[in-house]
N, C-alpha and C. Protein backbone atom coordinates (compact mmCIF):
# COMPACT_ATOMS: atom_id res chain seq x y z
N UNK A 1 -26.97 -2.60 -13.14
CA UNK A 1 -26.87 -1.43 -12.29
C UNK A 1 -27.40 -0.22 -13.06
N UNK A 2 -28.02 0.39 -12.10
CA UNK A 2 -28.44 1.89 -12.90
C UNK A 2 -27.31 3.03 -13.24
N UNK A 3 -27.31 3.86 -14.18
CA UNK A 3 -26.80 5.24 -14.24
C UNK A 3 -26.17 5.77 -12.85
N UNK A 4 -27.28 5.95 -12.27
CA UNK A 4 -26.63 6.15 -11.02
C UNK A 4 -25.91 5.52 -9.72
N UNK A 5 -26.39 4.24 -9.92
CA UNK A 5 -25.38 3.52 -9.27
C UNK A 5 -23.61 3.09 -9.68
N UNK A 6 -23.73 2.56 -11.05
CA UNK A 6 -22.74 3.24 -11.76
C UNK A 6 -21.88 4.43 -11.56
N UNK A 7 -22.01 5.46 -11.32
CA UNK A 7 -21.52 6.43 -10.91
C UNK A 7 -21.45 6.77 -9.76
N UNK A 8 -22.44 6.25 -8.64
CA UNK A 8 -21.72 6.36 -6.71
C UNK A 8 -20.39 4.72 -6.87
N UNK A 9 -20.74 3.69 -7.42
CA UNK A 9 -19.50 3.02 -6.91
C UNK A 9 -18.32 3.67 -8.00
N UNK A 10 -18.62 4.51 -8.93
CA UNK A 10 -16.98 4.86 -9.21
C UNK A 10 -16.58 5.53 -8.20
N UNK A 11 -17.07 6.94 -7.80
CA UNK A 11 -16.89 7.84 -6.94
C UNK A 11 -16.19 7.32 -5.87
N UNK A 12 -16.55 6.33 -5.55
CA UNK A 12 -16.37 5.65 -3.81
C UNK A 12 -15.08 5.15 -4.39
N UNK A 13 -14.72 4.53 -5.36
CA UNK A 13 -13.51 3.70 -5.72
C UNK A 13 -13.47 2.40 -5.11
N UNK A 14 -14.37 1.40 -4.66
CA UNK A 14 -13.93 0.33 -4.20
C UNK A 14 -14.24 -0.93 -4.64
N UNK A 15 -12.59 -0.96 -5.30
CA UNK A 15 -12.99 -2.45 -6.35
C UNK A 15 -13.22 -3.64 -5.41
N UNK A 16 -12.68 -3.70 -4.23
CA UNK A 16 -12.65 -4.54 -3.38
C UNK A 16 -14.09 -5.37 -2.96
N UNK A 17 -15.34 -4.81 -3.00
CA UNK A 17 -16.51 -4.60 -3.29
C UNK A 17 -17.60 -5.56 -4.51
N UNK A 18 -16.81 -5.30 -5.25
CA UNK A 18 -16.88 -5.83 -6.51
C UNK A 18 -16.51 -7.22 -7.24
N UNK A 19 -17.10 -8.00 -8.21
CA UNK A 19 -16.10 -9.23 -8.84
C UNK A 19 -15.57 -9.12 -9.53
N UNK A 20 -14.56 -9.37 -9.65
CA UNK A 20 -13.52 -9.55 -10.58
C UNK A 20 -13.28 -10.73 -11.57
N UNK A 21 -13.34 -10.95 -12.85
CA UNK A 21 -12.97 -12.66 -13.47
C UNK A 21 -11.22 -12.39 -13.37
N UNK A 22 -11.17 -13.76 -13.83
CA UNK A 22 -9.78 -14.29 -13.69
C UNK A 22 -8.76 -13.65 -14.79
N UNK A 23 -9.22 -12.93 -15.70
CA UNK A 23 -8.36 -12.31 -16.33
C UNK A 23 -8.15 -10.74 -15.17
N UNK A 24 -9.27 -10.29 -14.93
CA UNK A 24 -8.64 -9.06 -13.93
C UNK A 24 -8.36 -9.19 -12.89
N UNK A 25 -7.89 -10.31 -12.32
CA UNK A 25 -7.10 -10.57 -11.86
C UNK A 25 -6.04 -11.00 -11.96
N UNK A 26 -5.55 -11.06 -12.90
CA UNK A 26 -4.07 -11.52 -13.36
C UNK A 26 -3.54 -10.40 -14.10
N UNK A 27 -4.31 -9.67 -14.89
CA UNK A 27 -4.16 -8.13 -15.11
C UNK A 27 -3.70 -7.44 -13.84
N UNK A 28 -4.35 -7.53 -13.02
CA UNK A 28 -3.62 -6.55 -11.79
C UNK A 28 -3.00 -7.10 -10.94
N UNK A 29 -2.07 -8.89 -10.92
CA UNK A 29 -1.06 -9.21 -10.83
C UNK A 29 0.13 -8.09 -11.79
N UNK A 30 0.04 -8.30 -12.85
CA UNK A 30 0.92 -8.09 -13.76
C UNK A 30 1.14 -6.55 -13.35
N UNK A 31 0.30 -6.16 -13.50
CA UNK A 31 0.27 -4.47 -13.05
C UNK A 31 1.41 -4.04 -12.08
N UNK A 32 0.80 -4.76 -10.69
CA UNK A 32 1.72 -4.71 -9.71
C UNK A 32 3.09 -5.30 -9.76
N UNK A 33 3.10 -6.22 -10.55
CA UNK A 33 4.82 -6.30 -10.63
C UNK A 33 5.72 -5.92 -11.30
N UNK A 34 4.68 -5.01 -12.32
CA UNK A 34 5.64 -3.91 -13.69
C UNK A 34 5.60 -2.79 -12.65
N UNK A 35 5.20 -2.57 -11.77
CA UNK A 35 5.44 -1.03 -10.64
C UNK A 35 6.19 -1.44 -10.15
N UNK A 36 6.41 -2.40 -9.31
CA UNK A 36 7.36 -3.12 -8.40
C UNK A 36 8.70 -3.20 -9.19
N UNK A 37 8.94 -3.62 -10.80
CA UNK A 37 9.94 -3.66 -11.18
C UNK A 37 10.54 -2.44 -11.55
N UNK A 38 9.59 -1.20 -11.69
CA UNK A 38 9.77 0.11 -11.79
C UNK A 38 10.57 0.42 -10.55
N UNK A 39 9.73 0.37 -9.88
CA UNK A 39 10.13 0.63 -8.40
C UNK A 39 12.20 0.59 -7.90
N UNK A 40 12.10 -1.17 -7.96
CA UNK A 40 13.51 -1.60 -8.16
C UNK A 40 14.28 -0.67 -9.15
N UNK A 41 14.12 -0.95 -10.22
CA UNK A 41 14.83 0.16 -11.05
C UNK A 41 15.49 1.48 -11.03
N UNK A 42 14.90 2.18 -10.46
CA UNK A 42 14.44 3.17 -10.24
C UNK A 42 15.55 3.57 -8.67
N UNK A 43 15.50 2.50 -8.10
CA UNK A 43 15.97 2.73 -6.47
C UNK A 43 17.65 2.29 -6.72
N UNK A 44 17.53 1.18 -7.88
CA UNK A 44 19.36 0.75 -7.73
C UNK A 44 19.94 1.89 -8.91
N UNK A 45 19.31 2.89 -9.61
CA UNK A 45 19.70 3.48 -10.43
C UNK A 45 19.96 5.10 -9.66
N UNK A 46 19.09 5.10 -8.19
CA UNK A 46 19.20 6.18 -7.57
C UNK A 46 20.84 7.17 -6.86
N UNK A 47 21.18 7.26 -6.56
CA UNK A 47 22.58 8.02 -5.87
C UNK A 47 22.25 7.93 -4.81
N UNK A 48 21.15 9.43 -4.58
CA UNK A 48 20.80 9.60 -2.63
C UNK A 48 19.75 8.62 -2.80
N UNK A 49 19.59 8.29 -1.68
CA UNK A 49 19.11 7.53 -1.02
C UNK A 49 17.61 8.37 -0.80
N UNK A 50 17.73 9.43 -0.36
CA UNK A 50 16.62 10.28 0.35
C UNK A 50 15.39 10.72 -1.16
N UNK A 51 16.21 10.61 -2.18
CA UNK A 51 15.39 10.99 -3.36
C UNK A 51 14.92 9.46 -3.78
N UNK A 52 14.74 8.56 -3.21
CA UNK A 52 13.94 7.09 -3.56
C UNK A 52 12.26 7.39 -3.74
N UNK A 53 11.89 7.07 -4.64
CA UNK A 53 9.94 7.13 -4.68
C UNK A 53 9.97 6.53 -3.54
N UNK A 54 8.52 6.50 -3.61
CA UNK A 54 7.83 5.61 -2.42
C UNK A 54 7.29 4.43 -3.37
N UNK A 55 7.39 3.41 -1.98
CA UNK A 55 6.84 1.59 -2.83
C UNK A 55 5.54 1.78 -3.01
N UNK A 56 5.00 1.08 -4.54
CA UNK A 56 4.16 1.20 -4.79
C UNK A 56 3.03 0.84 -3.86
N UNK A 57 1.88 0.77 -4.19
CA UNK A 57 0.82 -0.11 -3.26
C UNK A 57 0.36 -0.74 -4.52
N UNK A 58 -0.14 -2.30 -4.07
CA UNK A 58 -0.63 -3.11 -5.18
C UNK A 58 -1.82 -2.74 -5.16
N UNK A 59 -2.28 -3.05 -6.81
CA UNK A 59 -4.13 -2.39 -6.79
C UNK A 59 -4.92 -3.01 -5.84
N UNK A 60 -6.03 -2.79 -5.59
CA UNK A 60 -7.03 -3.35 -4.74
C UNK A 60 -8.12 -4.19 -5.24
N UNK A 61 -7.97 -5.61 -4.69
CA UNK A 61 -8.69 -6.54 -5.48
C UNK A 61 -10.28 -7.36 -4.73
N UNK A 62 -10.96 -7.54 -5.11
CA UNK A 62 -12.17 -8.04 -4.49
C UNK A 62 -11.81 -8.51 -2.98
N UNK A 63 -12.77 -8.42 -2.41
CA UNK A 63 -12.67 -8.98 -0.73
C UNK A 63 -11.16 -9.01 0.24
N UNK A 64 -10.49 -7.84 -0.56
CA UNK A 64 -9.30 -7.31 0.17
C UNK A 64 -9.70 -6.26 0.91
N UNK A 65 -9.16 -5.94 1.90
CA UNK A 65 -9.32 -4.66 2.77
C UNK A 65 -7.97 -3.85 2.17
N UNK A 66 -8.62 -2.40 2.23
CA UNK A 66 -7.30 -1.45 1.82
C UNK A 66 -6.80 -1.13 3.17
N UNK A 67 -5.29 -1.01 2.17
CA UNK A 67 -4.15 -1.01 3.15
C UNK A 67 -4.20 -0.18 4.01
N UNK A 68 -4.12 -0.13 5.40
CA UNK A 68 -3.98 0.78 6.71
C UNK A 68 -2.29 1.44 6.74
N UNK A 69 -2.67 2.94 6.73
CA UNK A 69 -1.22 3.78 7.29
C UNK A 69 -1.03 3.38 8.27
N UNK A 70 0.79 3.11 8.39
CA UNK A 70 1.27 2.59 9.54
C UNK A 70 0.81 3.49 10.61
N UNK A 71 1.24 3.79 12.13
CA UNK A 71 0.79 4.54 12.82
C UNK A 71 1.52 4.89 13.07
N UNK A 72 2.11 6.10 13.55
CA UNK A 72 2.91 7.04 14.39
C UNK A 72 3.44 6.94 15.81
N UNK A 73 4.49 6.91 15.65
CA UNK A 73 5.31 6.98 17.24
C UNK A 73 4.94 7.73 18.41
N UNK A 74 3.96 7.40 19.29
CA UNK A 74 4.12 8.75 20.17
C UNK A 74 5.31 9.03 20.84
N UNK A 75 5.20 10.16 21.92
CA UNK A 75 6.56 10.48 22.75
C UNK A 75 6.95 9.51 23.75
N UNK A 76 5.77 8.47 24.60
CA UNK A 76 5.58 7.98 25.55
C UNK A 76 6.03 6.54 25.01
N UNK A 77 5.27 6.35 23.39
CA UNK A 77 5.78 4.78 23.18
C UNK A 77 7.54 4.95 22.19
N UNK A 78 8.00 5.65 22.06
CA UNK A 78 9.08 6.37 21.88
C UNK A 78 10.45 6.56 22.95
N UNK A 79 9.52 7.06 23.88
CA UNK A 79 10.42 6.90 25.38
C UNK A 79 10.37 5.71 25.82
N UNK A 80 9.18 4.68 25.89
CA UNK A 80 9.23 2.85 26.39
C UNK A 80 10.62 2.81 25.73
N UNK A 81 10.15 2.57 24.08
CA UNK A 81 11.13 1.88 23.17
C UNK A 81 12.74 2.18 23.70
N UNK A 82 13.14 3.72 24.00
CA UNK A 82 14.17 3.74 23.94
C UNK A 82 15.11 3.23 25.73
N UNK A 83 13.79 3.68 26.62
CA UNK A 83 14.54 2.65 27.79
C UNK A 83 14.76 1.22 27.61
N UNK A 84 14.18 0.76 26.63
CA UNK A 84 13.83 -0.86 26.40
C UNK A 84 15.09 -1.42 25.73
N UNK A 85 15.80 -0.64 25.15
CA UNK A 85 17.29 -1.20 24.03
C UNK A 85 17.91 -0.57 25.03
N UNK A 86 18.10 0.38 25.73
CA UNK A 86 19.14 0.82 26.85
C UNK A 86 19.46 0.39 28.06
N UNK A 87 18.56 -1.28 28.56
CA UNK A 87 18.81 -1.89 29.38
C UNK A 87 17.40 -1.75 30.44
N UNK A 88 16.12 -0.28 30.40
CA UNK A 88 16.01 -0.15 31.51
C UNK A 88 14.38 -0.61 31.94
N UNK A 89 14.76 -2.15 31.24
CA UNK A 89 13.53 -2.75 31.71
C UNK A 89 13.83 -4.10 32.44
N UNK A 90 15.51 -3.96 32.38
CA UNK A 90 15.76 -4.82 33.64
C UNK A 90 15.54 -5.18 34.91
């Protein structure tokens, strides 16, 4: 790869893209489960509840797609949901 290609796929960030050998991939096994054990730690050592981090995300590995934000509740699928546990789709 050139100089400059080198430097648009850092920019972009997508290892997913890319090959990986079998050591970096087991490297970023390990990765993710020293966060994950952070994580745990971290949450049974907590008091409130409301001060918990957020769960990690595991790194991103060849021919994975990155993770999609959940989506948001509207008012309408919000209002379904709540006639739906209150009986009124009987």
């Amino acid at each position: 790869m050139s100089d400059e290609e080198l430097a648009e796929q850092a920019e972009k960030g997508e290892p997913e893209k890319g090959r990986w050998s079998q050591v970096e991939q087991l490297l970023a096994v390990v990765a993710d489960r020293v966060a994950r054990l952070e994580y745990v730690l971290i949450s049974v050592n907590t008091e409130h509840k409301s001060k918990l981090p957020p769960v990690p995300e595991p790194i991103r590995r060849p021919g994975a797609k990155p993770v999609k934000a959940p989506q948001k509740m509207t008012d309408a699928q919000a209002n379904t949901l709540f006639q739906l546990i209150n009986g009124g789709a009987a």
